[in-house]
C-alpha atoms as a PDB file:
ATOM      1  CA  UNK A   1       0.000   0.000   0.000  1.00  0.00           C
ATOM      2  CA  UNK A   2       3.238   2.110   1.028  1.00  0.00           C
ATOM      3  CA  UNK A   3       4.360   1.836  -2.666  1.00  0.00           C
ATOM      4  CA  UNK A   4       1.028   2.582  -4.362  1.00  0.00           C
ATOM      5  CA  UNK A   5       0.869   5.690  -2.458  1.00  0.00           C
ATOM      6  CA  UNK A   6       4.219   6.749  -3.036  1.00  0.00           C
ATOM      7  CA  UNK A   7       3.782   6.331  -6.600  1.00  0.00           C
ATOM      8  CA  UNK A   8       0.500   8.287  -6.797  1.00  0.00           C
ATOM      9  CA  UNK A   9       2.416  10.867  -4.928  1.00  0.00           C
ATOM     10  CA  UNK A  10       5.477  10.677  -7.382  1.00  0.00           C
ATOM     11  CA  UNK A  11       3.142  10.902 -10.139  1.00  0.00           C
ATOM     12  CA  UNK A  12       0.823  13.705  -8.947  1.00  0.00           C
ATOM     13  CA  UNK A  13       3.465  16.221  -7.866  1.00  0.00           C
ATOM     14  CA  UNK A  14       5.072  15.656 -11.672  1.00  0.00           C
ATOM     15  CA  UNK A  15       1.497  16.529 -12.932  1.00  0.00           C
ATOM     16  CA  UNK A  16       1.814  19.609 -11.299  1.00  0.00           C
ATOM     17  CA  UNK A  17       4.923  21.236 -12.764  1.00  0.00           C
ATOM     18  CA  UNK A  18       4.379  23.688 -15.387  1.00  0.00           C
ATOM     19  CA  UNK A  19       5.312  22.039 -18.750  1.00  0.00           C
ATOM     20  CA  UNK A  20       8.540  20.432 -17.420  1.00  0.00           C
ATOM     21  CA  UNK A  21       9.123  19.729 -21.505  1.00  0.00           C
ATOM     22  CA  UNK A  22       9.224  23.418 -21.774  1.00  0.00           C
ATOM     23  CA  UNK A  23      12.794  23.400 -19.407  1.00  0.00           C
ATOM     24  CA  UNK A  24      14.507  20.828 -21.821  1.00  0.00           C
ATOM     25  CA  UNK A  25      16.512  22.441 -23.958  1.00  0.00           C
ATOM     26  CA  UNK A  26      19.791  21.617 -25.799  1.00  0.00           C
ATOM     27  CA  UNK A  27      22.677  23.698 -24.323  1.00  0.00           C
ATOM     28  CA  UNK A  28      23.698  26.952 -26.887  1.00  0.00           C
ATOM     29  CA  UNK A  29      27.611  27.572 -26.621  1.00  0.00           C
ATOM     30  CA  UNK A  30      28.927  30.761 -26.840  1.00  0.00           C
ATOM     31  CA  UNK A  31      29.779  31.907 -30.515  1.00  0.00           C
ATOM     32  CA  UNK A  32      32.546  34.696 -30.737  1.00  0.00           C
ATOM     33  CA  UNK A  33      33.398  34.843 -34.989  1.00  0.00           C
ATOM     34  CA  UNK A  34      35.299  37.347 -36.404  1.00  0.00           C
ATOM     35  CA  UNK A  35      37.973  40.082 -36.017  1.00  0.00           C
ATOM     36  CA  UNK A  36      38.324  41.629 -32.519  1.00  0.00           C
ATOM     37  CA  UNK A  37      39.277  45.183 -33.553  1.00  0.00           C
ATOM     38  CA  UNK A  38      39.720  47.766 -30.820  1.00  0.00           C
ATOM     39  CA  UNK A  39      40.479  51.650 -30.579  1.00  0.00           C
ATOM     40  CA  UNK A  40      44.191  51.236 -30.007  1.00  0.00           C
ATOM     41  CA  UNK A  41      44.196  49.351 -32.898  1.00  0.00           C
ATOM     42  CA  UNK A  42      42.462  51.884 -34.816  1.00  0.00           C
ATOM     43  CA  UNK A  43      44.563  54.642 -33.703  1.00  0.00           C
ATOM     44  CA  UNK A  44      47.903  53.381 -34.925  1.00  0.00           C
ATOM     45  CA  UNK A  45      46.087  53.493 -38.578  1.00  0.00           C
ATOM     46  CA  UNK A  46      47.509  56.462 -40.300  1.00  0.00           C
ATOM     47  CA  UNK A  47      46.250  57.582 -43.920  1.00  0.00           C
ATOM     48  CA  UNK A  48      49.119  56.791 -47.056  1.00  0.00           C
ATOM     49  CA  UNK A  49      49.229  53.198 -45.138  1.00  0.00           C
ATOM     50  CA  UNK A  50      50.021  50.240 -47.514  1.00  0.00           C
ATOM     51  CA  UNK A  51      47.933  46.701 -47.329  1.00  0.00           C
ATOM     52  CA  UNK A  52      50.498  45.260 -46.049  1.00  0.00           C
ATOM     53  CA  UNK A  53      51.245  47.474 -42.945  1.00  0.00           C
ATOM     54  CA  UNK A  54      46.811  47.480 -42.559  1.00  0.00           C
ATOM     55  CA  UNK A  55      47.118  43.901 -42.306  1.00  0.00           C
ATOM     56  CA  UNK A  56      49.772  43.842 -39.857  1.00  0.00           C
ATOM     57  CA  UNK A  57      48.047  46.121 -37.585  1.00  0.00           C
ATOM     58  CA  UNK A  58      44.499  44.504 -37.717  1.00  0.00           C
ATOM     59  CA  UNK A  59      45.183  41.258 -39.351  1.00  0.00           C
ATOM     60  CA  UNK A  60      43.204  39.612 -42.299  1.00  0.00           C
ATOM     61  CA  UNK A  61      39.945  40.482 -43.056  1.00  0.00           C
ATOM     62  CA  UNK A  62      36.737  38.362 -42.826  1.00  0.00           C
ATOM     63  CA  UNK A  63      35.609  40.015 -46.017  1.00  0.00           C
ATOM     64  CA  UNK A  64      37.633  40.566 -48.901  1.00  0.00           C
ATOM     65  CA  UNK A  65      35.139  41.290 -51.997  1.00  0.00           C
ATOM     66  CA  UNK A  66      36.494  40.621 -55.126  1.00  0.00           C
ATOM     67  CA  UNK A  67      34.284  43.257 -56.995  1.00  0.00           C
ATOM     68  CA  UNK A  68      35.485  45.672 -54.603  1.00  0.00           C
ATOM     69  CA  UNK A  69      39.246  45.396 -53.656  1.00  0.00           C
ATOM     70  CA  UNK A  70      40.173  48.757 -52.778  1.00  0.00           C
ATOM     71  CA  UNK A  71      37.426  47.920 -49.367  1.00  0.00           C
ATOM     72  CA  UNK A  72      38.293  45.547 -46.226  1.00  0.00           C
ATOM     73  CA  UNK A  73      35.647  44.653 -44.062  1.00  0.00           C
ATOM     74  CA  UNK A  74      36.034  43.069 -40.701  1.00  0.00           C
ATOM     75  CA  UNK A  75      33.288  42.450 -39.106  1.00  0.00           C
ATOM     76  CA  UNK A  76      32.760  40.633 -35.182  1.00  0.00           C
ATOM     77  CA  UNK A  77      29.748  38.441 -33.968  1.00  0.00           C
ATOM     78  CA  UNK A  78      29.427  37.159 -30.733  1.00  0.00           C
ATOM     79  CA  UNK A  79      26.660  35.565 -28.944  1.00  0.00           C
ATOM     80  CA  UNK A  80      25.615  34.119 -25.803  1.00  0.00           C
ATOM     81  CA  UNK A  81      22.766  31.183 -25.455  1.00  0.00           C
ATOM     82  CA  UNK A  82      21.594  31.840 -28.812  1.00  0.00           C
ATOM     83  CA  UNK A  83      21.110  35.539 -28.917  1.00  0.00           C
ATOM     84  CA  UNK A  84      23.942  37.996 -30.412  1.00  0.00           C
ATOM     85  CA  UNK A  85      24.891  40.168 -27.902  1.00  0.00           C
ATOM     86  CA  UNK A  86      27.402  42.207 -29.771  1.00  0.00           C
ATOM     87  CA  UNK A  87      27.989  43.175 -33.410  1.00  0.00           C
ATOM     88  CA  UNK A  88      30.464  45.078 -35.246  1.00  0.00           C
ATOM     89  CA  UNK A  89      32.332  46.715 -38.528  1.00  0.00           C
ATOM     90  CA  UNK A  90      35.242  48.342 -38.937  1.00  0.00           C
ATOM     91  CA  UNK A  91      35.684  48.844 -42.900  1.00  0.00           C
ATOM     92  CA  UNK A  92      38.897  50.201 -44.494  1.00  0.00           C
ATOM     93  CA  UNK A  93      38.928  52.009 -48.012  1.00  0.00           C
ATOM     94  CA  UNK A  94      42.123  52.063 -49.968  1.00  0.00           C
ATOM     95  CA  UNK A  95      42.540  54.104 -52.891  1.00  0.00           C
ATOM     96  CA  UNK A  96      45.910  53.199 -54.976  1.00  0.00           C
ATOM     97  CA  UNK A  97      47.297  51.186 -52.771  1.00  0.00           C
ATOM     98  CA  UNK A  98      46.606  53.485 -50.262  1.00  0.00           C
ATOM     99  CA  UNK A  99      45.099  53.716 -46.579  1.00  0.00           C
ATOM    100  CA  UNK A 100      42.088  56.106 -47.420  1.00  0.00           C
ATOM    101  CA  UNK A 101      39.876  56.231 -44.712  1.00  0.00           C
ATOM    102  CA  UNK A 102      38.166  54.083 -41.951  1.00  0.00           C
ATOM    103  CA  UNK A 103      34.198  53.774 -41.288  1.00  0.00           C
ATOM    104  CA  UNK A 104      33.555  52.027 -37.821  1.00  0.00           C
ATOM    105  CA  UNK A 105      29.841  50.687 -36.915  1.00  0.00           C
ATOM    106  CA  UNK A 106      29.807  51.588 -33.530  1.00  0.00           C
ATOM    107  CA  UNK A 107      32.380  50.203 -31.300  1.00  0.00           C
ATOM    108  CA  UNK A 108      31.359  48.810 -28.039  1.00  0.00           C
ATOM    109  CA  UNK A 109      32.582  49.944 -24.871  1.00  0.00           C
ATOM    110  CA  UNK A 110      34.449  46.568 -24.502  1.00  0.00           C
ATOM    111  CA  UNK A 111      36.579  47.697 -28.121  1.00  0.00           C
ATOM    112  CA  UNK A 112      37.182  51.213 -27.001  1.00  0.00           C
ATOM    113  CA  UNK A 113      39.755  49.732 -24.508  1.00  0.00           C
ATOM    114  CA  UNK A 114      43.197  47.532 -25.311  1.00  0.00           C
ATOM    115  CA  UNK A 115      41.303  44.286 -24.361  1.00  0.00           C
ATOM    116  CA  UNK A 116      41.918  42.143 -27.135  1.00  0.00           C
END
């Protein structure tokens, strides 16, 4: 009688939980892709730069379009348990060979210090 008790017990209290299904969910790992390009790295950019040195500085880009190969786009993704969390761009223009100019998408407050 103990047993048949305990077992209506068992079941009853896992009747009452709110959609316990609902809880199981696979795990979401943490997702960090792309270049991590910060304000010190920025700042040692100076205009007249060649590829070569840009590259150096910030390393390769994720984005190298071949229909537009004067422009070098690195770009940074990261998320947490599924949702993105931070998102960046940092594109360079070259004209000639040349450093040009710089257009940031808004760096976080993480990038504005040397953290790499």
């Amino acid at each position: 009688m103990k047993k048949i008790t305990l077992a209506v017990a068992l079941f009853l209290v896992g009747c009452s939980l709110k959609d316990p299904i609902d809880r199981l969910r696979p795990y979401k790992i943490d997702i960090h892709q792309g270049n991590e390009v910060t304000q010190a790295m920025l700042d040692q950019l100076k205009p007249g730069m060649t590829p070569a040195q840009v590259r150096y500085i910030l390393g390769t880009p994720l984005i190298v379009d071949p229909f537009h190969v004067d422009r070098w786009d690195y770009v940074l993704r990261i998320e947490q348990a599924g949702k993105v969390v931070d998102q960046r761009r940092v594109t360079v223009i070259f004209r000639e060979g040349r450093l040009q100019g710089i257009q940031t998408d808004g760096l976080s407050a993480a990038a504005q210090g040397d953290t790499p």
